[in-house]
Protein backbone atom coordinates (compact mmCIF):
# COMPACT_ATOMS: atom_id res chain seq x y z
CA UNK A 1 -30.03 -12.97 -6.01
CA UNK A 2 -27.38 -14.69 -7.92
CA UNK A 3 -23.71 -15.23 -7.05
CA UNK A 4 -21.58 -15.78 -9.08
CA UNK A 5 -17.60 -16.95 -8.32
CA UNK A 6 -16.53 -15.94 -11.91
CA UNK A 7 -14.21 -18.74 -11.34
CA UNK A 8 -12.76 -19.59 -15.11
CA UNK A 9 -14.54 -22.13 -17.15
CA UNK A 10 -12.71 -25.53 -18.56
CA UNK A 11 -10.72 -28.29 -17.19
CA UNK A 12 -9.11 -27.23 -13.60
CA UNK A 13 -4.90 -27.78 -14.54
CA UNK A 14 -5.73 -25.20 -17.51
CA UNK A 15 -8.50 -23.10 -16.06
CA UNK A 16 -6.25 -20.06 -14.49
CA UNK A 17 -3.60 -20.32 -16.77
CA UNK A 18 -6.38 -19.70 -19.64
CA UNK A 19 -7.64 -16.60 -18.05
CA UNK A 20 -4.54 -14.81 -16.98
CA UNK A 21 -3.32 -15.56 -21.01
CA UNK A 22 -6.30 -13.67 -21.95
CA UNK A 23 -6.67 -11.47 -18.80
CA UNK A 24 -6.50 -7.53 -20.76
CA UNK A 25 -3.50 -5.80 -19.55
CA UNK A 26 -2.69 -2.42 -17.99
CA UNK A 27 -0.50 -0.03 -20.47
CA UNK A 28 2.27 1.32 -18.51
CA UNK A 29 2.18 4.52 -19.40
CA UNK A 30 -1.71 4.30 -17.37
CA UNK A 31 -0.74 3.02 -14.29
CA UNK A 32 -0.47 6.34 -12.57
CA UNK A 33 -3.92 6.81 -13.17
CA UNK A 34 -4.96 4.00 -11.31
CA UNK A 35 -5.18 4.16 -7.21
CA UNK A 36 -5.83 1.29 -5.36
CA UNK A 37 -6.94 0.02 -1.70
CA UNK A 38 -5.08 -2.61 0.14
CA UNK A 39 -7.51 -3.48 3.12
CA UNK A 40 -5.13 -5.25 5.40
CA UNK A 41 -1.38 -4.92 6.20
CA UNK A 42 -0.68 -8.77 7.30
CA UNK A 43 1.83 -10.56 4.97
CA UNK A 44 -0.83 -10.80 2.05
CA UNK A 45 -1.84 -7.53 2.44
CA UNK A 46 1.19 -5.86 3.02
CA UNK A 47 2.83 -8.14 0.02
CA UNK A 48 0.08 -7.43 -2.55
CA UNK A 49 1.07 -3.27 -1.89
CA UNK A 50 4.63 -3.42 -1.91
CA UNK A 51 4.74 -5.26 -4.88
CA UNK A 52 1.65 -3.17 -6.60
CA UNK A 53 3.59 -0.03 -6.02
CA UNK A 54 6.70 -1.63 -7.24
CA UNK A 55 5.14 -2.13 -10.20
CA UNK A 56 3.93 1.55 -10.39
CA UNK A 57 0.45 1.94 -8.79
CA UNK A 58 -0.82 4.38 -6.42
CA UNK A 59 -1.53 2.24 -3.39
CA UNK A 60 -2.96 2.58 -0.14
CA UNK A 61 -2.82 -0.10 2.65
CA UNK A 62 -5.00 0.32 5.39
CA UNK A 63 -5.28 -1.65 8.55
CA UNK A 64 -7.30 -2.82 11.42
CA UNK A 65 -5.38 -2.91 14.15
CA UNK A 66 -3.37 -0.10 16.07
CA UNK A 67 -0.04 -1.32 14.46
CA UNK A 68 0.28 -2.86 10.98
CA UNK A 69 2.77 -5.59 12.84
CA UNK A 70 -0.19 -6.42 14.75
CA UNK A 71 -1.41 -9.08 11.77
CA UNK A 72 -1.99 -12.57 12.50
CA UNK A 73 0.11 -13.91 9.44
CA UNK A 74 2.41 -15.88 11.62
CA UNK A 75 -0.49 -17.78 12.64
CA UNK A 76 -0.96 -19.19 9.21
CA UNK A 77 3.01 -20.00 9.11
CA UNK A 78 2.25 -23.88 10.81
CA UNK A 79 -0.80 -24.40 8.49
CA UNK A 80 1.14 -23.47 5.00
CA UNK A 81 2.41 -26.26 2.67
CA UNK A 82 3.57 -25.97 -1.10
CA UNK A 83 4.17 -28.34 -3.78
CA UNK A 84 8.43 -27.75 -3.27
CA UNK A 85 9.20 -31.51 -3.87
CA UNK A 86 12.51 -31.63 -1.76
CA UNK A 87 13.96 -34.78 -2.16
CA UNK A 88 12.36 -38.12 -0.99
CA UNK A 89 9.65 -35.41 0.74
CA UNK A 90 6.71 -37.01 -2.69
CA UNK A 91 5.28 -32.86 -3.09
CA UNK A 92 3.45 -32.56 -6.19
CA UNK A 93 0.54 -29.87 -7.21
CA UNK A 94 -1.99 -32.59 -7.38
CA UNK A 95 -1.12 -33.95 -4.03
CA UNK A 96 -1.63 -30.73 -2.39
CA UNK A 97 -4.63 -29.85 -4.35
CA UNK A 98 -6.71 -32.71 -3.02
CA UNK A 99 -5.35 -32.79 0.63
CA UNK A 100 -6.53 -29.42 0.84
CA UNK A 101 -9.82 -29.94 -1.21
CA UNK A 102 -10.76 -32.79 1.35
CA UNK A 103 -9.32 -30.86 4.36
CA UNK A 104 -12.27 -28.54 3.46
CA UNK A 105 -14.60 -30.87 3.54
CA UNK A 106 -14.81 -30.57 -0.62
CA UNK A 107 -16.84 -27.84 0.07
CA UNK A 108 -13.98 -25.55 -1.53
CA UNK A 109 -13.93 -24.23 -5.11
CA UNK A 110 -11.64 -26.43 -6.72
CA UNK A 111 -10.16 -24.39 -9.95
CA UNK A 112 -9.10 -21.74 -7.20
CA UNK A 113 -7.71 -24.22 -4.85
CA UNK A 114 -5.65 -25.80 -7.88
CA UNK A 115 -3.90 -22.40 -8.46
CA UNK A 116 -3.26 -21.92 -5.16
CA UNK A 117 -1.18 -25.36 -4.85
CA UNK A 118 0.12 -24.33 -8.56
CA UNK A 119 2.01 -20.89 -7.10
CA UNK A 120 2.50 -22.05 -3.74
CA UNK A 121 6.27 -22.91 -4.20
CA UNK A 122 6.03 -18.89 -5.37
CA UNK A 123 4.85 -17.70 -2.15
CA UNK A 124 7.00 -19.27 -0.03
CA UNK A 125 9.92 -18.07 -2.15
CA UNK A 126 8.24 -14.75 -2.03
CA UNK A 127 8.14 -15.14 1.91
CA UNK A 128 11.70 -15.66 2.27
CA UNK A 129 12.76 -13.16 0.10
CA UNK A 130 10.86 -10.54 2.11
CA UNK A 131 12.52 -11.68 5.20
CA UNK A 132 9.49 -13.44 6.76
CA UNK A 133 10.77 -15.75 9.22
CA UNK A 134 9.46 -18.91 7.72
CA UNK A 135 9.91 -22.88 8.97
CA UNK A 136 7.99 -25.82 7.62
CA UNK A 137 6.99 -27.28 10.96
């Protein structure tokens, strides 16, 4: 058995930026065509379907629980950081890509981790704009 991460090859700061540049695209014309699962309504789940169907996909969102407000995302609200760089606060990408690659024991996959500190300012934003309640604390 082989696994395989099919994380993108090349030097981690370029590594996801290469493959969504040559990442093929959907026409829009075919997006009706495609239907697609959401497994899991917390605030990643429940993000990911609003905005696919914004976008003009067929998507379902299915959940666990009882109640799709029964999700555990506010759990994860203490625990999130992002490279925002408020003033005299010393945020940067690479900062929060190694505290979190050494927080996991640097047992994490480190070109995925990188893009995750790279859009993290764009989740939060995303966050707020959805009306999550959201605090840094």
């Amino acid at each position: 058995m082989e696994l395989r991460s099919r994380t993108p090859s090349g030097p981690i700061q370029d590594a996801w930026d290469k493959a969504r540049f040559e990442m093929k695209l959907v026409n829009p014309a075919n997006k009706r065509k495609h239907r697609l699962i959401v497994v899991g309504s917390g605030l990643a789940g429940a993000s990911a379907a609003a905005t696919l169907g914004e976008l003009g996909y067929q998507v379902s969102c299915f959940c666990f629980q009882d109640s799709p407000r029964r999700a555990h995302s506010i759990a994860a609200q203490g625990g999130i950081n992002a490279a925002k760089n408020y003033q005299n606060d010393g945020d940067s990408v690479w900062r929060l890509f190694y505290d979190t690659v050494k927080g996991g024991d640097f047992r994490s996959r480190e070109a995925n981790v990188y893009r995750l500190a790279q859009i993290s300012v764009h989740i939060i934003d995303q966050c707020v704009a959805q009306g999550v309640p959201f605090a840094r604390e």
